[in-house]
C-alpha atoms as a PDB file:
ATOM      1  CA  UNK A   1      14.367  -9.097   5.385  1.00  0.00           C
ATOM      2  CA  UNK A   2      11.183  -9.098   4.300  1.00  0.00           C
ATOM      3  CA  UNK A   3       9.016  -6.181   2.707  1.00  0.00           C
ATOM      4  CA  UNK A   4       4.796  -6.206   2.908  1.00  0.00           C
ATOM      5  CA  UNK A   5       4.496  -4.580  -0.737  1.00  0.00           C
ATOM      6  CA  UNK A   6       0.505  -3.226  -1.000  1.00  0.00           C
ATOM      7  CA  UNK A   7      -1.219  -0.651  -2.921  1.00  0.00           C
ATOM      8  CA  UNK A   8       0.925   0.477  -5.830  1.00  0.00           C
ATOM      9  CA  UNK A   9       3.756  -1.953  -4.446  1.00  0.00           C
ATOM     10  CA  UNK A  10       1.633  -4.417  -6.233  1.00  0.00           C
ATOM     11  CA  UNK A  11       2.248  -3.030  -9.435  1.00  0.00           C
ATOM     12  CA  UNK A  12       5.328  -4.747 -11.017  1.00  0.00           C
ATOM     13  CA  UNK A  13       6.855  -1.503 -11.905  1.00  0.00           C
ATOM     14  CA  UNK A  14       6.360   0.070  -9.074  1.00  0.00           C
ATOM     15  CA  UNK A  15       7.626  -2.401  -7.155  1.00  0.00           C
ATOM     16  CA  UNK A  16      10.731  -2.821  -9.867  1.00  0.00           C
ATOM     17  CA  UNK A  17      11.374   0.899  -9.422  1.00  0.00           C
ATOM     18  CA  UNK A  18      11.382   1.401  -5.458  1.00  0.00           C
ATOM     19  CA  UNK A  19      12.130  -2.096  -4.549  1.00  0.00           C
ATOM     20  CA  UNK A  20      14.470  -3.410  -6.897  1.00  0.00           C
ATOM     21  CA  UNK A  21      15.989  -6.078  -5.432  1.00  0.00           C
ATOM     22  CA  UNK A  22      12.993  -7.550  -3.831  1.00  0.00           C
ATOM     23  CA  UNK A  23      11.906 -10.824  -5.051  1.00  0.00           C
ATOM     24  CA  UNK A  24       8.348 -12.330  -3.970  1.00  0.00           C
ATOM     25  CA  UNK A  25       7.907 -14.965  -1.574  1.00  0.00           C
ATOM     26  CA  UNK A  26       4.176 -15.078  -1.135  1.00  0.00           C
ATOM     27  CA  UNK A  27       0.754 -13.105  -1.085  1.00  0.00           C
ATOM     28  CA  UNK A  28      -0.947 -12.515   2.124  1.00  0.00           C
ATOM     29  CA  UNK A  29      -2.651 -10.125   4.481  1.00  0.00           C
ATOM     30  CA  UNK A  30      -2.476  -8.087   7.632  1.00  0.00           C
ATOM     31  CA  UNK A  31      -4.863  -8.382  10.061  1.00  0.00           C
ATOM     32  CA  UNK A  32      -6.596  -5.581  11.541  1.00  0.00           C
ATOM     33  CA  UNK A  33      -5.535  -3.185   8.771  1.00  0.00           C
ATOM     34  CA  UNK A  34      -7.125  -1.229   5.900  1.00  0.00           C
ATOM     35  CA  UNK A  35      -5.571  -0.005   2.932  1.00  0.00           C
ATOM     36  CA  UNK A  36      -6.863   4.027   2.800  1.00  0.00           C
ATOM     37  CA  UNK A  37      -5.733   7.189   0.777  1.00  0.00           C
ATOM     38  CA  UNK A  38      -4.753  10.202   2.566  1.00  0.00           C
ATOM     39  CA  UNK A  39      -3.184  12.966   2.429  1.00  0.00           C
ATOM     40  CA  UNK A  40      -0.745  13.826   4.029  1.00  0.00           C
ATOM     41  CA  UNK A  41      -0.798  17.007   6.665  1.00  0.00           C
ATOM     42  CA  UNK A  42       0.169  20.075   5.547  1.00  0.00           C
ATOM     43  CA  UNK A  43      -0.993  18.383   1.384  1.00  0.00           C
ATOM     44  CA  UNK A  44      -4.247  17.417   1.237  1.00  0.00           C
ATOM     45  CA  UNK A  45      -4.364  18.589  -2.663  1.00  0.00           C
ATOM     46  CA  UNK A  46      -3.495  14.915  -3.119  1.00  0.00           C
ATOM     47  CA  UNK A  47      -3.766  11.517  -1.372  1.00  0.00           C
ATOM     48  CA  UNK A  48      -1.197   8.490  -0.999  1.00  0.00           C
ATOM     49  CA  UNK A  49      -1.533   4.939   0.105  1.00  0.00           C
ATOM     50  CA  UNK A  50      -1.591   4.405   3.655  1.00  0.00           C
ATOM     51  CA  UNK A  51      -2.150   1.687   6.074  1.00  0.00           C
ATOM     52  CA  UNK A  52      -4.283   1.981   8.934  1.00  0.00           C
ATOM     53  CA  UNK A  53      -4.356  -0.111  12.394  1.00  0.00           C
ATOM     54  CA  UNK A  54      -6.702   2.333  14.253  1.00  0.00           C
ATOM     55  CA  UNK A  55     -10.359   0.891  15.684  1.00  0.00           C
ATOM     56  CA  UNK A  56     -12.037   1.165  12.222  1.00  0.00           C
ATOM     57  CA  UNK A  57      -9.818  -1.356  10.913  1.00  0.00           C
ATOM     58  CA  UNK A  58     -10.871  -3.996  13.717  1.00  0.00           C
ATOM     59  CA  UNK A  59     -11.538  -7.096  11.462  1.00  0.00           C
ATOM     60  CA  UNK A  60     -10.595  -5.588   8.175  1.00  0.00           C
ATOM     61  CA  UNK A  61      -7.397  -7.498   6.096  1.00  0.00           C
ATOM     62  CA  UNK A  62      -5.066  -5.126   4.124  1.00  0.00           C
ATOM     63  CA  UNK A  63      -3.709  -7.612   1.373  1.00  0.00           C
ATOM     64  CA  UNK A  64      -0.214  -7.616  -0.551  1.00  0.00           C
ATOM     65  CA  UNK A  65       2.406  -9.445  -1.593  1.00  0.00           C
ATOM     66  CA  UNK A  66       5.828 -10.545   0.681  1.00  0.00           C
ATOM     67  CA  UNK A  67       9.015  -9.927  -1.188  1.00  0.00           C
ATOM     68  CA  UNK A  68      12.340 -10.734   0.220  1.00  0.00           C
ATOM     69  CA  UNK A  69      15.176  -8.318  -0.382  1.00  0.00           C
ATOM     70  CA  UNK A  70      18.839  -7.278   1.230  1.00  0.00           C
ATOM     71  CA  UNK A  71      19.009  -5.927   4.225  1.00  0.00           C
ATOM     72  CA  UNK A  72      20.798  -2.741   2.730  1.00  0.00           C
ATOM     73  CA  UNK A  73      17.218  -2.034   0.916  1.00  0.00           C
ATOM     74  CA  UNK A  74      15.371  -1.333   4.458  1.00  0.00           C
ATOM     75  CA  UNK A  75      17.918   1.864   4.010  1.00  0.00           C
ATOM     76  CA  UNK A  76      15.660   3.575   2.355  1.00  0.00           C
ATOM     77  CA  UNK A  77      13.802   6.761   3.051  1.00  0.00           C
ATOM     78  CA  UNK A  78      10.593   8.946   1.435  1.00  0.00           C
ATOM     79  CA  UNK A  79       9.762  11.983   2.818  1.00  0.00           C
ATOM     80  CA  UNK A  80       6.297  11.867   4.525  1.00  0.00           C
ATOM     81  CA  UNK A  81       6.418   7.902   4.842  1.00  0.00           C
ATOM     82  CA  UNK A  82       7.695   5.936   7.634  1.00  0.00           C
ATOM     83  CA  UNK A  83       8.433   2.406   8.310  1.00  0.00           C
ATOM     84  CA  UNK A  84       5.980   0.523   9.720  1.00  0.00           C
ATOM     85  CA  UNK A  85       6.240  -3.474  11.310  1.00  0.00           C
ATOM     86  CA  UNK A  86       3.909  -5.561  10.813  1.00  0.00           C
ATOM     87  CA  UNK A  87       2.790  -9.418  10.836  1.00  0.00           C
ATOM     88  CA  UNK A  88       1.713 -10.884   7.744  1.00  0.00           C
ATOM     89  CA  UNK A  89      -0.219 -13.814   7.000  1.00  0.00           C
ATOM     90  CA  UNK A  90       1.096 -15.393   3.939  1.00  0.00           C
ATOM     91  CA  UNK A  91      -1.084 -17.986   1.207  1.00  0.00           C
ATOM     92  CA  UNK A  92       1.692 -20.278   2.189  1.00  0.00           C
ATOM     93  CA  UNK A  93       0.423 -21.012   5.310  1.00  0.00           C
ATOM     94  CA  UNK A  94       3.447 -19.106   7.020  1.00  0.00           C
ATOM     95  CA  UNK A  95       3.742 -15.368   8.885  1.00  0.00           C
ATOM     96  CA  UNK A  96       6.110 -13.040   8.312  1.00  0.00           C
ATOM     97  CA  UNK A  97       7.670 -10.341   9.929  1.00  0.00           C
ATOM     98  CA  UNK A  98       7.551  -7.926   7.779  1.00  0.00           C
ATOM     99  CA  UNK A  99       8.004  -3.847   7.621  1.00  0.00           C
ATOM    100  CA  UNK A 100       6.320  -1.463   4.663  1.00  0.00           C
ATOM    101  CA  UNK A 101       5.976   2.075   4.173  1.00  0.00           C
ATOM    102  CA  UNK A 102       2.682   4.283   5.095  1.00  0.00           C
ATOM    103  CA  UNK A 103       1.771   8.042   5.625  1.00  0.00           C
ATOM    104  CA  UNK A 104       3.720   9.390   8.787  1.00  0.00           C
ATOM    105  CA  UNK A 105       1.197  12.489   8.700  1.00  0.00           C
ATOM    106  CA  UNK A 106      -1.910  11.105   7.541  1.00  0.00           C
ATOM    107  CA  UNK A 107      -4.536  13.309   7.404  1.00  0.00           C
ATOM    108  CA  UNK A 108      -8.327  13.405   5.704  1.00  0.00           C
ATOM    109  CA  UNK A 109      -9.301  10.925   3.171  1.00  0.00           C
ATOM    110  CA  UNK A 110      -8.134  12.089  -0.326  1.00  0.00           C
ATOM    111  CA  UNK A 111      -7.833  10.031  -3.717  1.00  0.00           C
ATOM    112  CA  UNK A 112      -4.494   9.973  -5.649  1.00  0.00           C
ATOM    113  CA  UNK A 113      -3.854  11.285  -9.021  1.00  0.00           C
ATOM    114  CA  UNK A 114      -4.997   9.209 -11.808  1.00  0.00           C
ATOM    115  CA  UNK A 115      -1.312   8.038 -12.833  1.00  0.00           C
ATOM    116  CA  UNK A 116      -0.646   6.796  -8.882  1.00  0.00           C
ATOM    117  CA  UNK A 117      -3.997   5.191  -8.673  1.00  0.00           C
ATOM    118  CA  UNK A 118      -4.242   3.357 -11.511  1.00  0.00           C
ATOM    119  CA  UNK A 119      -1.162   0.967 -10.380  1.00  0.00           C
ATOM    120  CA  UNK A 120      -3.567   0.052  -7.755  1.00  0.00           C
ATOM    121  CA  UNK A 121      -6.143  -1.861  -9.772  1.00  0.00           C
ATOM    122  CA  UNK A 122      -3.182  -3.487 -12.233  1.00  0.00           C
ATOM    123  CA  UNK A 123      -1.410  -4.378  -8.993  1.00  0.00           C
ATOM    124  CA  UNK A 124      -4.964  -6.577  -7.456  1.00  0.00           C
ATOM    125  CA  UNK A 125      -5.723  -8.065 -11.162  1.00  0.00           C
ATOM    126  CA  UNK A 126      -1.914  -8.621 -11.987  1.00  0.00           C
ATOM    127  CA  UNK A 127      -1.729 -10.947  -8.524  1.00  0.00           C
ATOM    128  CA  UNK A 128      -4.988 -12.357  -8.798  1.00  0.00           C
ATOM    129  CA  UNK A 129      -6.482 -10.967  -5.464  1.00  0.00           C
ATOM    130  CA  UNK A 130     -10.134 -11.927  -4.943  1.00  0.00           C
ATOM    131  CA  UNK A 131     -12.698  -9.481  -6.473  1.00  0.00           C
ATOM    132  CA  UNK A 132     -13.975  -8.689  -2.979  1.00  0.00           C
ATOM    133  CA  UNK A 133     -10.526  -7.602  -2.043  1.00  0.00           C
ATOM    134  CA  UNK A 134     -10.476  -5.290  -5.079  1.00  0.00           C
ATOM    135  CA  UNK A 135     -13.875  -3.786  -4.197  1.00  0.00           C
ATOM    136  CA  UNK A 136     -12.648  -3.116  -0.452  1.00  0.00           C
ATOM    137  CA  UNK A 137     -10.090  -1.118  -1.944  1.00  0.00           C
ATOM    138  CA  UNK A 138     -11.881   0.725  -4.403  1.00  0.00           C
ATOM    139  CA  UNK A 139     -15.110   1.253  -1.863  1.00  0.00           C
ATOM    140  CA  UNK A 140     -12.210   3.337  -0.210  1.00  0.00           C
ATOM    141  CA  UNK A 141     -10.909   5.102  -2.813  1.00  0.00           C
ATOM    142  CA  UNK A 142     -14.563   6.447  -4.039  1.00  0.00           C
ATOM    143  CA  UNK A 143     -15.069   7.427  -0.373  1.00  0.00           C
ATOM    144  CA  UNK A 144     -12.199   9.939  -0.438  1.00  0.00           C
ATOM    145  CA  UNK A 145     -12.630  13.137  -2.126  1.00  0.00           C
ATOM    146  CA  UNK A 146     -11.269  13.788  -5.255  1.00  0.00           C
ATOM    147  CA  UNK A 147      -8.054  15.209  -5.792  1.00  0.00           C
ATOM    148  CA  UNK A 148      -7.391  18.614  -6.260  1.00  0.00           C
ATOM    149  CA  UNK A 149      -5.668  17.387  -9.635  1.00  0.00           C
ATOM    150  CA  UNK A 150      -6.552  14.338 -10.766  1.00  0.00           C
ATOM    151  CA  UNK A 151      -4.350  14.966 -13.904  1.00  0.00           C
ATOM    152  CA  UNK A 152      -1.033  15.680 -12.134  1.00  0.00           C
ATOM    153  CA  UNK A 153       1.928  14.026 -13.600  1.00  0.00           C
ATOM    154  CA  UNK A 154       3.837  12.095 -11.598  1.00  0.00           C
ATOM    155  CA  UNK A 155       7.001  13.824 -11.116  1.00  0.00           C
END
């Protein structure tokens, strides 16, 4: 199976700690998709990554990374999230078939804590995604409002 890892997926640790098993095939990019930060209805003190495939994405790329991992991984489940499927592009001149995880709930635009976020920015630089890419990205995460608590810790 293959995972579309974005956002804080990118950052190695992250991606250690809720993908384990996953090892990376490619990077690449969905079409007709924007990487946003939400919150989530019913919390809006907070935003998360999300995904979104609505009209104001028309001609946008979200960009990430394929990993391949077991089939027993797609098992998992995060309260608020849910899986979505999803074509992806790769550098490798292939697609993939891929599913990730985004905001089942999404609601206004919020900004993550400081600790979520900044896996974000480590994640583009780490992979050596295109500047522009990381100024889409961060365009939209200055265009959310701040977080109630920018200094929450992340448990």
């Amino acid at each position: 199976m293959h995972y579309f890892g974005y956002c804080t997926y990118l950052d190695e640790a992250e991606q250690k700690h809720y993908l384990p098993r996953g090892r990376a095939v490619t990077k690449g990019y969905v079409a007709n998709s924007k990487v946003e930060f939400r919150g989530q209805v019913g919390r809006t003190d907070r935003g998360w990554c999300h995904i979104n495939n609505g009209p104001e994405a028309l001609g946008v790329e979200a960009h990430g990374v394929v990993f391949a991992h077991p089939a027993e991984d797609f098992d998992v489940d995060y309260e608020g999230f849910e899986r979505y499927f999803l074509t992806v592009y790769g550098e490798d001149g292939k697609t993939y078939d891929c599913w990730t995880l985004r905001l089942s709930a999404p609601s206004e635009h919020v900004r993550p804590p400081d600790f979520y976020w900044a896996h974000v920015p480590a994640g583009l630089k780490a992979w050596g995604f295109p500047e522009d890419v990381a100024n889409r990205v961060l365009a939209e995460y200055e265009a959310a409002k701040p977080s109630l608590d920018p200094e929450q810790s992340p448990t």
